[in-house]
Protein backbone atom coordinates (compact mmCIF):
# COMPACT_ATOMS: atom_id res chain seq x y z
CA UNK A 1 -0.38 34.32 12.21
CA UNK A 2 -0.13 33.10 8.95
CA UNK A 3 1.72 35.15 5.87
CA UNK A 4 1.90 34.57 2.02
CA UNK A 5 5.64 34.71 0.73
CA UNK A 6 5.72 35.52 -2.71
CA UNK A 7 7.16 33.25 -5.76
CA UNK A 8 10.38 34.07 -5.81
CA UNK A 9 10.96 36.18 -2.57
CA UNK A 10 13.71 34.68 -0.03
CA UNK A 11 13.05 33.15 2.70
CA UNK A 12 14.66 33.87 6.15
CA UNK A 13 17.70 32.11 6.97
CA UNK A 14 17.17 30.53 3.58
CA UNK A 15 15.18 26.70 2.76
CA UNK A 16 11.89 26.65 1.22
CA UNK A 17 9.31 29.09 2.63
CA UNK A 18 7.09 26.25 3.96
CA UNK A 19 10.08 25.36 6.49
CA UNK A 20 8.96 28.09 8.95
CA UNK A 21 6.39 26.23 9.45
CA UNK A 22 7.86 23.40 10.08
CA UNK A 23 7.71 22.23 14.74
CA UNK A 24 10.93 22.46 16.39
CA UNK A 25 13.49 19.36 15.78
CA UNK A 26 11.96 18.43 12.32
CA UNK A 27 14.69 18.23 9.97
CA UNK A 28 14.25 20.23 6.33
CA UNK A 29 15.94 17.02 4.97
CA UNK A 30 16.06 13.48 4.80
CA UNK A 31 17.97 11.03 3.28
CA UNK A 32 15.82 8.39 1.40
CA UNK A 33 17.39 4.85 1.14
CA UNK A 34 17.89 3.46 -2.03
CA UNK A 35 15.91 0.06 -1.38
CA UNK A 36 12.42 -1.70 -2.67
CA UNK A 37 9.90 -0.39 -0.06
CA UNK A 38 9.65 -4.20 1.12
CA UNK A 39 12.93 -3.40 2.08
CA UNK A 40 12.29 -1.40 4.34
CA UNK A 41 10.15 -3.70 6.40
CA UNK A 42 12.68 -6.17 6.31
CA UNK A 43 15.01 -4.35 7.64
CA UNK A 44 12.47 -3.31 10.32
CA UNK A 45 11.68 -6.89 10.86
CA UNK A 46 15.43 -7.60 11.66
CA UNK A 47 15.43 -4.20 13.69
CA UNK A 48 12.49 -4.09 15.77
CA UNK A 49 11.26 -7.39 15.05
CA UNK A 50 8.98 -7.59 18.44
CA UNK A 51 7.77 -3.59 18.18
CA UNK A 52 4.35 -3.01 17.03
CA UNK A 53 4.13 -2.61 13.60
CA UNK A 54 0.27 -2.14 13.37
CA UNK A 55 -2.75 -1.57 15.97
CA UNK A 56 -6.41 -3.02 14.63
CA UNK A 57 -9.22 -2.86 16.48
CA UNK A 58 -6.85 -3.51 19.79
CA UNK A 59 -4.88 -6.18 18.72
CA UNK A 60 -1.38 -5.78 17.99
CA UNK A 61 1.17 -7.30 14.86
CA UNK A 62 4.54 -7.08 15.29
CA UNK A 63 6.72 -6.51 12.43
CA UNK A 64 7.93 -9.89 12.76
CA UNK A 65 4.50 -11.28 12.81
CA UNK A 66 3.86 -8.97 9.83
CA UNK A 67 6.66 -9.97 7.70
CA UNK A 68 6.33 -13.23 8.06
CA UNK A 69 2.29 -12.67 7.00
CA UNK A 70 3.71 -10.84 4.03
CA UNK A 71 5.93 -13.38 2.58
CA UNK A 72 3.22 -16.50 3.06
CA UNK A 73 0.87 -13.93 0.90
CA UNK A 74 3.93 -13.24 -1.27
CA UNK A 75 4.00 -17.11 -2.23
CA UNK A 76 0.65 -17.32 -2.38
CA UNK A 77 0.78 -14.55 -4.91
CA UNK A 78 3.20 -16.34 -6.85
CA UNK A 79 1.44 -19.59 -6.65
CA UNK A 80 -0.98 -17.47 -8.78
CA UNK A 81 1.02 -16.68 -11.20
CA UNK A 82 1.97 -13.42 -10.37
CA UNK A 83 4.87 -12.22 -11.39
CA UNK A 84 7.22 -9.00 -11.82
CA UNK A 85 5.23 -6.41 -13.41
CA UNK A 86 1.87 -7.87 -12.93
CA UNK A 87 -0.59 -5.78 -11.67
CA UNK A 88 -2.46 -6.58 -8.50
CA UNK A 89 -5.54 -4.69 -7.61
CA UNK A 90 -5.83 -4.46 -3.74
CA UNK A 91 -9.90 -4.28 -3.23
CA UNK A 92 -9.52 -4.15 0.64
CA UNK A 93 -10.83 -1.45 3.02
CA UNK A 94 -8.00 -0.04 5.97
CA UNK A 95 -6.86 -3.19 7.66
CA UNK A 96 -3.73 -5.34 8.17
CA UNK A 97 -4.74 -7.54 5.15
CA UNK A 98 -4.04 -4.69 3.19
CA UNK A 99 -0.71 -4.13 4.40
CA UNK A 100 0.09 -7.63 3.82
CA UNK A 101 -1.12 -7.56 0.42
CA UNK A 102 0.46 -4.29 -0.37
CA UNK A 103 3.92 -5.34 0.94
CA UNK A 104 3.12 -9.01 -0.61
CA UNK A 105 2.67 -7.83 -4.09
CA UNK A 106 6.00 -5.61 -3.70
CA UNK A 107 7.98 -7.84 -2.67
CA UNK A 108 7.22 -10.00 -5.86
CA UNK A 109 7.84 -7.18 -8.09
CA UNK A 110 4.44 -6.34 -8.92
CA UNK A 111 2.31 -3.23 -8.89
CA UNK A 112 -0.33 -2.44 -6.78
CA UNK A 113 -3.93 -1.59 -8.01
CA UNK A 114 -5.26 0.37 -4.81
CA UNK A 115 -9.58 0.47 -5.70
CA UNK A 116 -12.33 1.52 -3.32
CA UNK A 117 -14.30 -1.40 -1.74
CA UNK A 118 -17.37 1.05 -2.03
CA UNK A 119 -16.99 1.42 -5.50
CA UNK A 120 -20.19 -0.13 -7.86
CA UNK A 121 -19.79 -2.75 -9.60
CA UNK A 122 -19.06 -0.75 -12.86
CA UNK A 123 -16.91 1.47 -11.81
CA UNK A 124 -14.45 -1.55 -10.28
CA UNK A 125 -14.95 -3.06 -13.38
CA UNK A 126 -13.81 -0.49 -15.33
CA UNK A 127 -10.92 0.02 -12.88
CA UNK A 128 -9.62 -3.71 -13.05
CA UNK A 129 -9.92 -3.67 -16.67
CA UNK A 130 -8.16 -0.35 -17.00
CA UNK A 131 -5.37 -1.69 -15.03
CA UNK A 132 -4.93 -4.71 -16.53
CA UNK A 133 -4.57 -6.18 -13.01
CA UNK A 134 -4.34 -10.18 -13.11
CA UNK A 135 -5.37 -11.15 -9.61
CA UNK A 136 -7.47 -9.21 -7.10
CA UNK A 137 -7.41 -9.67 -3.46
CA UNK A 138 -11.05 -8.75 -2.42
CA UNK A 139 -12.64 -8.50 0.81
CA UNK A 140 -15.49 -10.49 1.68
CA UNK A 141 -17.50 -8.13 3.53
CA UNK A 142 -17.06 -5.19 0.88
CA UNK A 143 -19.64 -7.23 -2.07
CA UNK A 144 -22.49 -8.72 -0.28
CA UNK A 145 -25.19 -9.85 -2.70
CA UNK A 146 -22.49 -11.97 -4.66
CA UNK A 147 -20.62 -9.66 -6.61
CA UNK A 148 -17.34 -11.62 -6.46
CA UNK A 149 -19.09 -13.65 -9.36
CA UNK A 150 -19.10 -10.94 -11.66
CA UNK A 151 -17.51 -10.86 -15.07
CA UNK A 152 -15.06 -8.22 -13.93
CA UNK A 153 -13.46 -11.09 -11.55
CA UNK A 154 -13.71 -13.92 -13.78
CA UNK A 155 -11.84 -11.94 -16.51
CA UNK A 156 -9.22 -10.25 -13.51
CA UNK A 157 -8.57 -13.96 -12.20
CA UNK A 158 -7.99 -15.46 -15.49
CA UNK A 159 -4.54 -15.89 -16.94
């Protein structure tokens, strides 16, 4: 069963009223780390280096395997010309090439355009230009009929 608490009404045992909701063994808390989110997967390169990091379509990447995708992409990226603050739109459906990229563009200092690979052409358009991203990493199998050669692209790719 289910009950409202009121705004303002204490909670049992104090904590935030969602808490009693919370399974056994969860903690209320957590303590963030105060490191770039690439960081983090360096650390859990170092840590857990032959651990699964992601499952696709049964096969396995390692977060060894992983980090080592994501800092190839990363110098890629900067081949590019990307640099800190650049924005990078990320037109990829769920799949390890979007972690890469995502981590990839972090770990240069950039920011991450997330789009929809479903998205028309006008609405990406309008979302690349609205972002002012400089590079996007697109894939192939989200635009058939060509759209890669749109105007939106040309003027995302050019520096």
């Amino acid at each position: 069963m289910i009950t409202r608490v009121s705004e303002g009404e204490p909670v049992a045992g104090g904590g935030e009223p969602w808490h009693r909701y919370y399974a056994t063994g969860v903690p209320h808390k957590i303590s963030i780390p105060n490191v770039p989110v690439h960081g983090l997967l360096d650390e859990a390169a170092a840590k857990y280096g032959r651990r699964t990091a992601l499952v696709f379509l049964g096969r396995k990447t390692s977060y060894r395997a992983l980090n080592r995708a994501v800092a190839r992409f990363a110098e890629g990226l900067a081949a590019l010309g990307v640099a800190r603050g650049d924005r990078v739109a990320l037109v990829l459906p769920n799949c390890p090439q979007y972690v890469v990229a995502f981590y990839a563009t972090l770990r240069l200092g950039a920011i991450v355009v997330p789009t929809n690979p479903l998205y028309t052409e006008a609405e990406l358009a309008h979302q690349l230009a609205d972002s002012g991203a400089v590079v996007a990493v697109v894939h192939d199998g989200a635009f058939p009929g060509g759209r890669r050669s749109s105007p939106a692209y040309r003027r995302c790719t050019r520096r």
